[in-house]
Every structure is written in C-alpha cells, then in structure tokens.
C-alpha atoms as a PDB file:
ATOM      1  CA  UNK A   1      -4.286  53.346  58.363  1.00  0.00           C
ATOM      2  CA  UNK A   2      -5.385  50.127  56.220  1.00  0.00           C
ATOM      3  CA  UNK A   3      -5.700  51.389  52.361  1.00  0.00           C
ATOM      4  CA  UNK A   4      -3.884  54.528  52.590  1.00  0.00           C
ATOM      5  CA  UNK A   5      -3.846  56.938  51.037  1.00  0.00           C
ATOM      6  CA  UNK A   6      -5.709  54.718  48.514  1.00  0.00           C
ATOM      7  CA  UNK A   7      -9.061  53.231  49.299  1.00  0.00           C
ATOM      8  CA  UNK A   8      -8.895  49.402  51.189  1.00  0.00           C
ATOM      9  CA  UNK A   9     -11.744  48.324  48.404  1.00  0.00           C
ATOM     10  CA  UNK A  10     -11.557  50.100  44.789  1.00  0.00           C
ATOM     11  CA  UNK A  11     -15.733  50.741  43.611  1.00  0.00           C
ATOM     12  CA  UNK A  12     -17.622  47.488  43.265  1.00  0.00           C
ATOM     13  CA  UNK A  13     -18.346  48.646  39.714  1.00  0.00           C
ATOM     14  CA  UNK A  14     -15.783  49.871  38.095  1.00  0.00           C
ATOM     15  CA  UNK A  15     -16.017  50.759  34.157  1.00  0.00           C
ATOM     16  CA  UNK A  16     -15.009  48.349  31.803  1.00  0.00           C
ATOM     17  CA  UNK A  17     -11.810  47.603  31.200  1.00  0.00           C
ATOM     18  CA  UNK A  18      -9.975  48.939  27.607  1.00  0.00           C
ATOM     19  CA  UNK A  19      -9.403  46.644  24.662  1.00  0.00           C
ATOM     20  CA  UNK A  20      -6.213  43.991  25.712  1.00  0.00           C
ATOM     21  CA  UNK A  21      -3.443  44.055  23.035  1.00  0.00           C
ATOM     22  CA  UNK A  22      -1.639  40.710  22.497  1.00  0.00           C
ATOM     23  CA  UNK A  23       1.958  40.771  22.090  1.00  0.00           C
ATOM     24  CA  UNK A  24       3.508  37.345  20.669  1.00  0.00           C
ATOM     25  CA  UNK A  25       6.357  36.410  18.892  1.00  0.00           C
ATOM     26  CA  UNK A  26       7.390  33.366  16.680  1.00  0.00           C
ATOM     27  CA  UNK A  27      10.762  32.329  18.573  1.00  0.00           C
ATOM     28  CA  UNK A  28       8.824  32.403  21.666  1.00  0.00           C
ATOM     29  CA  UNK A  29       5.741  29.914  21.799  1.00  0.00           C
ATOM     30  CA  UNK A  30       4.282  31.782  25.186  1.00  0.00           C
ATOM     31  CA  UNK A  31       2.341  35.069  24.557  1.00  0.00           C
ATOM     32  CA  UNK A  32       1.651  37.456  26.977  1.00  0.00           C
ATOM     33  CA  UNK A  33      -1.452  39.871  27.188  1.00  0.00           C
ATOM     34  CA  UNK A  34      -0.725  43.436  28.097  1.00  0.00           C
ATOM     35  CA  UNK A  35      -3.529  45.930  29.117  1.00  0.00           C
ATOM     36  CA  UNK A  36      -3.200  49.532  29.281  1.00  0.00           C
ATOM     37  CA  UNK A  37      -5.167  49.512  32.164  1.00  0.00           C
ATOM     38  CA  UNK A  38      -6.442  47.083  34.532  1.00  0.00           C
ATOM     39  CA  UNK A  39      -9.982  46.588  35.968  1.00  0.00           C
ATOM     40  CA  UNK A  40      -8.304  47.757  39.923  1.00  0.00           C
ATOM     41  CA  UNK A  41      -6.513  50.823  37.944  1.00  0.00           C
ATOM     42  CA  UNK A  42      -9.696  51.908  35.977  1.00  0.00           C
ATOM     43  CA  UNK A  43     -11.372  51.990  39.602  1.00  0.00           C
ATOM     44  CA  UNK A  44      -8.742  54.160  41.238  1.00  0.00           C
ATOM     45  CA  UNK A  45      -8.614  56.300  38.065  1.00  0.00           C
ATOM     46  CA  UNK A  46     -12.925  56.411  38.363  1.00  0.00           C
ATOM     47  CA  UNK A  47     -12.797  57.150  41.823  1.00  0.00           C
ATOM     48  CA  UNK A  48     -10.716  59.961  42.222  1.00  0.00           C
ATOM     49  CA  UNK A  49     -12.047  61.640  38.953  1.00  0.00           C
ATOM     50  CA  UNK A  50     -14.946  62.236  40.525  1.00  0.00           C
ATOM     51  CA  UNK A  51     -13.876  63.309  44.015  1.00  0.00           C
ATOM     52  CA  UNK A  52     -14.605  66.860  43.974  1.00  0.00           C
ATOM     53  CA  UNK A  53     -12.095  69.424  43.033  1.00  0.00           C
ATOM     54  CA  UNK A  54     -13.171  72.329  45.317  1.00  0.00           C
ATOM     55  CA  UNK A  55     -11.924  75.133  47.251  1.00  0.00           C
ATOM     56  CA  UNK A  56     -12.197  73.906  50.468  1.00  0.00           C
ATOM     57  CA  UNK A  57     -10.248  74.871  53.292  1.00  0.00           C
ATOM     58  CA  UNK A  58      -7.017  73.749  53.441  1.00  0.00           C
ATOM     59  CA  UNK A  59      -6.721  73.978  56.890  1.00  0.00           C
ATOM     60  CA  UNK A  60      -9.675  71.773  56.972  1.00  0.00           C
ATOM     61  CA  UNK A  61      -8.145  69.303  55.050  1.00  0.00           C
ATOM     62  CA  UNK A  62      -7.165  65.743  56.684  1.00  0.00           C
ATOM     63  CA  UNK A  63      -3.561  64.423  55.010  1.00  0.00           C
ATOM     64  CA  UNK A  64      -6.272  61.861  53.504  1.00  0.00           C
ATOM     65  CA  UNK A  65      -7.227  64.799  52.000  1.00  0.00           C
ATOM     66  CA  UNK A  66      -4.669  66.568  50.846  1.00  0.00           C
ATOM     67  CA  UNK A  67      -3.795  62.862  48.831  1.00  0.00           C
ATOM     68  CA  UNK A  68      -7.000  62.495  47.378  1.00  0.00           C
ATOM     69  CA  UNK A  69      -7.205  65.921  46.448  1.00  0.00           C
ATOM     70  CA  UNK A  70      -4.055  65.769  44.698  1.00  0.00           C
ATOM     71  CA  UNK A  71      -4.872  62.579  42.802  1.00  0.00           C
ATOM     72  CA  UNK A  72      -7.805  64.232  41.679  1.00  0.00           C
ATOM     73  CA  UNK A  73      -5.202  66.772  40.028  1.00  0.00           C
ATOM     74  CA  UNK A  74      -3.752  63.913  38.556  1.00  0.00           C
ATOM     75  CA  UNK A  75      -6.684  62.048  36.750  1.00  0.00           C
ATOM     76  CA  UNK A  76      -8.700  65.386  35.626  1.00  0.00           C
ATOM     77  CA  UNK A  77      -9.042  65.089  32.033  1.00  0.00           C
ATOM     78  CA  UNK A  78     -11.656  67.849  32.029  1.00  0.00           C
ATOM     79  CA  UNK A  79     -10.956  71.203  31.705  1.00  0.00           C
ATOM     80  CA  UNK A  80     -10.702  73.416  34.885  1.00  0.00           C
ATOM     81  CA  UNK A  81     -13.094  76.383  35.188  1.00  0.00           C
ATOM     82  CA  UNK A  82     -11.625  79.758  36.296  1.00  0.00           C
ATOM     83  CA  UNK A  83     -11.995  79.435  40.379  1.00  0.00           C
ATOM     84  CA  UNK A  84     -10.336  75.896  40.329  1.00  0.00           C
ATOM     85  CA  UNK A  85      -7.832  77.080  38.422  1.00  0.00           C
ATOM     86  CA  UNK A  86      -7.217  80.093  40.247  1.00  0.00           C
ATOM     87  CA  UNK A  87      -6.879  77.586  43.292  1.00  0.00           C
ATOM     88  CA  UNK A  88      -4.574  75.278  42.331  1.00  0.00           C
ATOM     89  CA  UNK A  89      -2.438  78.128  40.741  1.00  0.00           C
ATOM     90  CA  UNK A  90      -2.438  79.753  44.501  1.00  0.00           C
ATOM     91  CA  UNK A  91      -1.821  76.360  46.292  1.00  0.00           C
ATOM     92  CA  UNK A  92       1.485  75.883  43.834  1.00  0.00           C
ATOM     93  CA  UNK A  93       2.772  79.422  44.621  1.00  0.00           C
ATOM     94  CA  UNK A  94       1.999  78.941  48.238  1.00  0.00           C
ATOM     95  CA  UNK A  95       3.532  75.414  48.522  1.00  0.00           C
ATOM     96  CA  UNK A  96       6.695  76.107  46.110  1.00  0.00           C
ATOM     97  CA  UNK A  97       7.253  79.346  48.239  1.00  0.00           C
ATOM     98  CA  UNK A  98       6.588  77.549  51.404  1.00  0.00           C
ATOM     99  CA  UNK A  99       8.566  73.575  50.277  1.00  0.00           C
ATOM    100  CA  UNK A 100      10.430  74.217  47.721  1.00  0.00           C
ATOM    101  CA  UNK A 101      12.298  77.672  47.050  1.00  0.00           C
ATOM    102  CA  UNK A 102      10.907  81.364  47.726  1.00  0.00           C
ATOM    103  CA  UNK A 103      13.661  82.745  45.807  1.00  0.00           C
ATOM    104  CA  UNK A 104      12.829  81.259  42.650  1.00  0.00           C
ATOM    105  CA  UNK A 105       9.931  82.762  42.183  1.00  0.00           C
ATOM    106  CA  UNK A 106      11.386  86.648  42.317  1.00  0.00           C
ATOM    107  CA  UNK A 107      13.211  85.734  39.251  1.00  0.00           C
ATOM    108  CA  UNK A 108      11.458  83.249  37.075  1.00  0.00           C
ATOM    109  CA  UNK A 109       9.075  85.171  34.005  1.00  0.00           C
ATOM    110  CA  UNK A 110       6.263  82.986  34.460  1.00  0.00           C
ATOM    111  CA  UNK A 111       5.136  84.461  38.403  1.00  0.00           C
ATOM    112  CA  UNK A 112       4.287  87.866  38.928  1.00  0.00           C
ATOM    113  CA  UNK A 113       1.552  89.922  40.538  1.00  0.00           C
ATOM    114  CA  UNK A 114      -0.409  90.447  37.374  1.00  0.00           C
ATOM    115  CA  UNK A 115      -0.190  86.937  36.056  1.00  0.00           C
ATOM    116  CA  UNK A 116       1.263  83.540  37.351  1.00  0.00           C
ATOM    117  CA  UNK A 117       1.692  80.844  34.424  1.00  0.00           C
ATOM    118  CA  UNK A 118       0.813  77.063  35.601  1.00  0.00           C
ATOM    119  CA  UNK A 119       2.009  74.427  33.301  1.00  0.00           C
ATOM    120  CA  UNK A 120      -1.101  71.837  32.482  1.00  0.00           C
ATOM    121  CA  UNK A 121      -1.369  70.088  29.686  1.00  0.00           C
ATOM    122  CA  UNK A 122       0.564  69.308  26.462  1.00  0.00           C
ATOM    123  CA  UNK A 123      -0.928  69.894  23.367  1.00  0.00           C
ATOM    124  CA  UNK A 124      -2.909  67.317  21.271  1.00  0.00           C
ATOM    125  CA  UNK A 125      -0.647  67.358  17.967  1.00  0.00           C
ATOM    126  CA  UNK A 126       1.811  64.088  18.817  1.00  0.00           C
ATOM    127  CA  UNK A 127       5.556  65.321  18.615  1.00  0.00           C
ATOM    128  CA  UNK A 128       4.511  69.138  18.938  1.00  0.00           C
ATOM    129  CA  UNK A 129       6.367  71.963  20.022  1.00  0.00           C
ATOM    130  CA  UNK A 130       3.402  73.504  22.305  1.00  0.00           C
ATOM    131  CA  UNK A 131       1.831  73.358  25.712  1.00  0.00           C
ATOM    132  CA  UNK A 132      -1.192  74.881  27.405  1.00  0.00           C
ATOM    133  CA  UNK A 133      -1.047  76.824  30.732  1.00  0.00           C
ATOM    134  CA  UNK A 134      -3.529  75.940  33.255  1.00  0.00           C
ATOM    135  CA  UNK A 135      -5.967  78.919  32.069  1.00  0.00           C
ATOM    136  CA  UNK A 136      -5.964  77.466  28.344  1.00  0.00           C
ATOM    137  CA  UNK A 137      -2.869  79.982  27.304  1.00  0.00           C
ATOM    138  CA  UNK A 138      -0.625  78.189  24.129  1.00  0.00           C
ATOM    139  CA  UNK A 139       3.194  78.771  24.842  1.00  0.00           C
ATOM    140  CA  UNK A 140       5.665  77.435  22.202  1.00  0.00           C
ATOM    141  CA  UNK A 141       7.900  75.431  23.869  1.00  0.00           C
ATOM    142  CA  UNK A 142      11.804  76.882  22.828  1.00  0.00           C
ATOM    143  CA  UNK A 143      13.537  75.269  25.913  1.00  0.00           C
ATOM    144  CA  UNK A 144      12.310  71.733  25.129  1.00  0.00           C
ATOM    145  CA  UNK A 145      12.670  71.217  29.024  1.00  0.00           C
ATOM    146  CA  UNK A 146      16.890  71.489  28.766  1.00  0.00           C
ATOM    147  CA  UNK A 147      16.528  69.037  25.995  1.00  0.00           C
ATOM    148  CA  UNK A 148      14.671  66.288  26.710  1.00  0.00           C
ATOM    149  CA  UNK A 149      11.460  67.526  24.292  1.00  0.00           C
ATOM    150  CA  UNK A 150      13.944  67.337  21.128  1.00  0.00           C
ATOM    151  CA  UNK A 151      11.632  65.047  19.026  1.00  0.00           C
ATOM    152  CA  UNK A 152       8.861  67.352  20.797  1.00  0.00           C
ATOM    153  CA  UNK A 153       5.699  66.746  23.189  1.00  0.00           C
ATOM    154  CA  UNK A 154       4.132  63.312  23.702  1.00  0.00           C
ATOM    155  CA  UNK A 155       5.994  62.354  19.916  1.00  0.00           C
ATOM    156  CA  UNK A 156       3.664  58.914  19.171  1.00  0.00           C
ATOM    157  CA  UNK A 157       6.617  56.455  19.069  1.00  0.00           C
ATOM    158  CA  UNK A 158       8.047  57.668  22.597  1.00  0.00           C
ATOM    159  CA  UNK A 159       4.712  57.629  24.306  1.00  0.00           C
ATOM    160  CA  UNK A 160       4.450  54.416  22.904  1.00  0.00           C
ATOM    161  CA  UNK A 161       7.671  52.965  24.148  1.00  0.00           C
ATOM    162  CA  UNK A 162       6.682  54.305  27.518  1.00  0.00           C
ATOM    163  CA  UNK A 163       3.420  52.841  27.836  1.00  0.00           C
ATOM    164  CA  UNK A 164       4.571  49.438  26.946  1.00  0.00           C
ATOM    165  CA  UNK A 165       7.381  49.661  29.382  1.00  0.00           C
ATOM    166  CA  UNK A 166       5.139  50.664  31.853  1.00  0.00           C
ATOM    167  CA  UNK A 167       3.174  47.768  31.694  1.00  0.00           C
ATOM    168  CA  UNK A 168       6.242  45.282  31.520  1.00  0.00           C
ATOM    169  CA  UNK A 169       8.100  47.064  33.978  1.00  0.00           C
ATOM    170  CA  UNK A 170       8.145  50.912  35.615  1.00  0.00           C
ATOM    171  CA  UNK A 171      11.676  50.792  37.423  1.00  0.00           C
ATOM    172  CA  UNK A 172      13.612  48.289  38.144  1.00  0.00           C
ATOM    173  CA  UNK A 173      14.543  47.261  41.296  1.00  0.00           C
ATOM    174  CA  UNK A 174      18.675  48.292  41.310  1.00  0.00           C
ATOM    175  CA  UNK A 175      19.478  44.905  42.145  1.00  0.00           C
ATOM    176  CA  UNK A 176      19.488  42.764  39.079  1.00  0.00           C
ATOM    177  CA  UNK A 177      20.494  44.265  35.895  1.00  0.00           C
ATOM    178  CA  UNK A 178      18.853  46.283  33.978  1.00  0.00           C
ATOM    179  CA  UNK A 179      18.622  45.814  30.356  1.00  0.00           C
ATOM    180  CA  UNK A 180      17.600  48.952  29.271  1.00  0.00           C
ATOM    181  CA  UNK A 181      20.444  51.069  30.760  1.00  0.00           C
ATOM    182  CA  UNK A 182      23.058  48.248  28.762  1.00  0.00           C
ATOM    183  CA  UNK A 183      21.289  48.974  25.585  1.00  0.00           C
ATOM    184  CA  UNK A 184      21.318  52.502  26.229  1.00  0.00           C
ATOM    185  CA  UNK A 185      25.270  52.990  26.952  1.00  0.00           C
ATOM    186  CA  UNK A 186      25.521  50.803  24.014  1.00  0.00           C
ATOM    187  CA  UNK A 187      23.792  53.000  21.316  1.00  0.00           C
ATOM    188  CA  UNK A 188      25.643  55.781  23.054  1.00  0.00           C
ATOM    189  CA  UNK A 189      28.986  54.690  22.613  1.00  0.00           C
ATOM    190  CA  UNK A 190      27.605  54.004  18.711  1.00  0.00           C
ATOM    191  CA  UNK A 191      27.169  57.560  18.469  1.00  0.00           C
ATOM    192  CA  UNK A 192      29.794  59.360  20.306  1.00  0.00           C
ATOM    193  CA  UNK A 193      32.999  60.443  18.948  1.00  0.00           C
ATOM    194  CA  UNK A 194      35.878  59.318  18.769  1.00  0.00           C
ATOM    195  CA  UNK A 195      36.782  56.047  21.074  1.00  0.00           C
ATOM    196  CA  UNK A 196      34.638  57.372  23.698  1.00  0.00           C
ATOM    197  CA  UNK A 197      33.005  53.847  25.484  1.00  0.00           C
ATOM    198  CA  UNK A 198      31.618  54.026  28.710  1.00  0.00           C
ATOM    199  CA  UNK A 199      28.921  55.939  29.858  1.00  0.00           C
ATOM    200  CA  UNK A 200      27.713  57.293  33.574  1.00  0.00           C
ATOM    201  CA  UNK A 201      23.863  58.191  34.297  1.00  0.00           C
ATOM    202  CA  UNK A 202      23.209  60.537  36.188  1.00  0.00           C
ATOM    203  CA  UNK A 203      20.095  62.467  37.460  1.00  0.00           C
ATOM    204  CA  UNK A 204      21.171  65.508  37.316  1.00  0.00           C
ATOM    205  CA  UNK A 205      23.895  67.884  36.116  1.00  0.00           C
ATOM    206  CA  UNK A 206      24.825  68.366  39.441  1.00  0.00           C
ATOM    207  CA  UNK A 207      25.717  64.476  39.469  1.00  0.00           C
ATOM    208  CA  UNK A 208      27.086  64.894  36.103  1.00  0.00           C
ATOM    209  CA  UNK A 209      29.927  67.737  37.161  1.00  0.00           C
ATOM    210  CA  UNK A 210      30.415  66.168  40.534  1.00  0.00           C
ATOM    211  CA  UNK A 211      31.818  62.645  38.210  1.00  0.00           C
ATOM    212  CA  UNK A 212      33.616  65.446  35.731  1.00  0.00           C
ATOM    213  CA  UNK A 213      35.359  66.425  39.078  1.00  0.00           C
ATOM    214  CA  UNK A 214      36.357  62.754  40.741  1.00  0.00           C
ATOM    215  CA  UNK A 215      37.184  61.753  37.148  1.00  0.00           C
ATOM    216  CA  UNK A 216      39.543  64.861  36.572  1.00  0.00           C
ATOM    217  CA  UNK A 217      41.170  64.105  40.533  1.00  0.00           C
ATOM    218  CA  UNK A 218      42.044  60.174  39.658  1.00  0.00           C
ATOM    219  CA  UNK A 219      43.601  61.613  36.191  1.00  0.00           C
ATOM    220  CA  UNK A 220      45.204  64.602  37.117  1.00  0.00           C
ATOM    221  CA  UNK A 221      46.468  63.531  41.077  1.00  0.00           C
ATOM    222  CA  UNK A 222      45.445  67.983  41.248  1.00  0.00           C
ATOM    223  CA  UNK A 223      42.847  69.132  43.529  1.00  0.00           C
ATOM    224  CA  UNK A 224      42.273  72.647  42.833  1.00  0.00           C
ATOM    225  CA  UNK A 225      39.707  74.097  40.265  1.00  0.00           C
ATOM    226  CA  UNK A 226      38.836  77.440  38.496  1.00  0.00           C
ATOM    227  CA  UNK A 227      35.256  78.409  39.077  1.00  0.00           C
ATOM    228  CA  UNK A 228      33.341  81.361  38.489  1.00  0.00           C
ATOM    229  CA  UNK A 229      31.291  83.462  41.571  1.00  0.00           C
ATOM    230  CA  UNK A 230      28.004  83.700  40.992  1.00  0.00           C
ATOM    231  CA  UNK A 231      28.260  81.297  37.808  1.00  0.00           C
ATOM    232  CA  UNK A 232      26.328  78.445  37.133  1.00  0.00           C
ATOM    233  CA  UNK A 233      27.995  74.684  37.314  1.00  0.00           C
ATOM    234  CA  UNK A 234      25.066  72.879  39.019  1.00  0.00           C
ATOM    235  CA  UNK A 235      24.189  72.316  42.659  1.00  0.00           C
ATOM    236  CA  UNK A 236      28.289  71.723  43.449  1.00  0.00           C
ATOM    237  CA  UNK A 237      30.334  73.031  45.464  1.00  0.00           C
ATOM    238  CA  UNK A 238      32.528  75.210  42.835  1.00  0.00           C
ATOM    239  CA  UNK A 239      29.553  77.089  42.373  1.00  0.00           C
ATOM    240  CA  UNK A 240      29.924  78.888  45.310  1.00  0.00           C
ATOM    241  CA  UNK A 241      26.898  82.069  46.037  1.00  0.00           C
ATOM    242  CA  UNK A 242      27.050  85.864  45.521  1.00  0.00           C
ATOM    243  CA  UNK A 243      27.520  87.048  49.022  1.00  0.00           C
ATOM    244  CA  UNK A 244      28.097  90.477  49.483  1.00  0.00           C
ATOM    245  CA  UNK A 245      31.313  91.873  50.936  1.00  0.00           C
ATOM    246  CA  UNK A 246      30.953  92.052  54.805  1.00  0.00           C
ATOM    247  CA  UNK A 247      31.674  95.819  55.962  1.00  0.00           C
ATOM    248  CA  UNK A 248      32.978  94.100  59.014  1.00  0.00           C
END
C-alpha cells in the first residue's frame, strides 16, 4: 500500500520549522547545519497529533488504524482526560496479556483489579528521580530501570547527546564500524579494574550470562554448571522453571 503506514504526501502546510543550530569547527573548514526537526518530520508529528484519540472499536479498526492510532500515542504532548486514559490503560493490559506474557501480570504490583499503573511521562525537572503514571500519579523512581536512570530522568547533558546523535546518525548500519561502541569499550577498560580490556555488548543479561557461559567452556574445557530451580540467571537455559513434581 504506497505510503504506509505513513501518509504518501505529509500536509501541504506544515508548521514552521524550529530554529537550525550550526555546528562548525576550526580544523574543519565545512560546517554542517543540524535541525532538530525537519519541515517532512514537523508534518508527520502535526498530522498524527491531531488524529483523534478515541475509543473506537477496535474491532473496527483497519491495521492503518491501529498504526495511526498508535502514533497518535506517540506524539500526544497533551494531557489525556480520564476515558482515554482508561482506554489505552485497557488496550495495554489486553495486548500484554494477549502478545506479550499473561503471567506477568499476576505478579507485578503495578496491575490489579482496583488499580492498574501505566507508565507516561517523565517528569519535567532534567536529571530527576520521578515519573508520572498515565492518570497524573508521581512515583519516585528507586529501580532507575535496572540501572540505566543512574544520573536520573531525561538528565540535560544525556538528552542532549542523544538528540545530536540522532540527527547525525540513529543506528548504524552493522557493517562499517562504529565509532561509538570503540570509544565506549575504551572508557570502559579506563575504568575497570584491574587489567580487565575487552569488552562484549550485549542486549540483554540473558546475552550477557550466555557469553559468561561460552567464555567459562573455552577456559575451563568443563561443561557442567550449578544453577538454582526456580532462581533467576536470565532467559538461559540454567534457569530452568518450577514445575511441580508429577504424581505419575
């Protein structure tokens, strides 16, 4: 379908674009102008602000749909009032029960019959420690999302780095190398103790104990491991589930 799930032609007027910022530097005579948004992204962005966030049918919905409406999730900068928000907190019950995992939400605080608790937005105070549930509620955030919040929420200079790498570069394309991920492992071995050197990136922890495992076979030449039922060690295999004895 030509222009999906976005539009084939973005509005004929869209709003004017932000201020440019110049970046230029004195060893390199070419400068390059970087916007924070262009004139085709401020269209987009216009567009599906104002497609209406409703609770329509969702049978009713095309997959056209079911993008847009989604997108429209994604640009809202205004706040929600109580029956959208009620919606969208029953479509991400229904579609993490139904896509994602049912059993996670028996066990997790934030669902229950009296009150389910939608992340939203952070809060406004650069580098803070809070974030707003999609009803307005304040939680204080003491998991720091398994570390990755440790200078806090939206901290100025990281949002900043972002943004500018954003509009250099989003990800690169696995082929070439990438400079970041050199720098990175560099400044990491900087840090770490002792003659620790090389570093491996991994997605998950999952990835990281499966290399902990491969690493510990080409060292040791042993195969077996002690692992704990029912314990935690990531999505591995030496976390193996609870099952109940069979009376059989």
């Amino acid at each position: 379908v030509q222009g999906w799930p976005f539009p084939s032609q973005p509005p004929k007027k869209p709003p004017p674009p932000p201020p440019q910022y110049t970046m230029s530097s004195p060893q390199d005579p070419t400068s390059s102008v970087l916007t924070s948004e262009t004139e085709t992204q401020s269209a987009y962005r216009a567009e599906y602000s104002r497609y209406k966030l409703d609770t329509m049918n969702v049978n009713e919905r095309t997959l056209d749909d079911e993008f847009r409406h989604i997108l429209s999730i994604v640009h809202r900068q205004e706040p929600l009032n109580k029956q959208q928000a009620n919606f969208i907190t029953w479509e991400v019950v229904e579609y993490w029960k139904d896509n994602i995992n049912p059993g996670f939400l028996e066990y997790r605080k934030s669902v229950s019959d009296e009150h389910t608790a939608i992340e939203w937005r952070d809060g406004t105070d650069g580098g803070g420690s809070k974030f707003y549930g999609i009803k307005g509620k304040a939680y204080i955030d003491c998991l720091g999302g398994y570390g990755i919040y440790n200078v806090g929420h939206r901290h100025p200079v990281v949002i900043s780095a972002v943004r500018a790498q954003l509009r250099k570069q989003a990800l690169h394309s696995q082929e070439l190398l990438d400079p970041l991920r050199a720098y990175c492992a560099h400044l990491l071995a900087k840090i770490a103790p002792g003659d620790l050197k090389y570093a491996f990136f991994g997605n998950s922890g999952t990835e990281a104990v499966e290399a902990c495992i491969k690493m510990t076979i080409l060292a040791t030449k042993r195969h077996h491991f002690v692992a704990l039922v029912g314990g935690f060690h990531g999505k591995v295999q030496l976390n193996p589930p609870h099952i109940e004895p069979s009376s059989h």
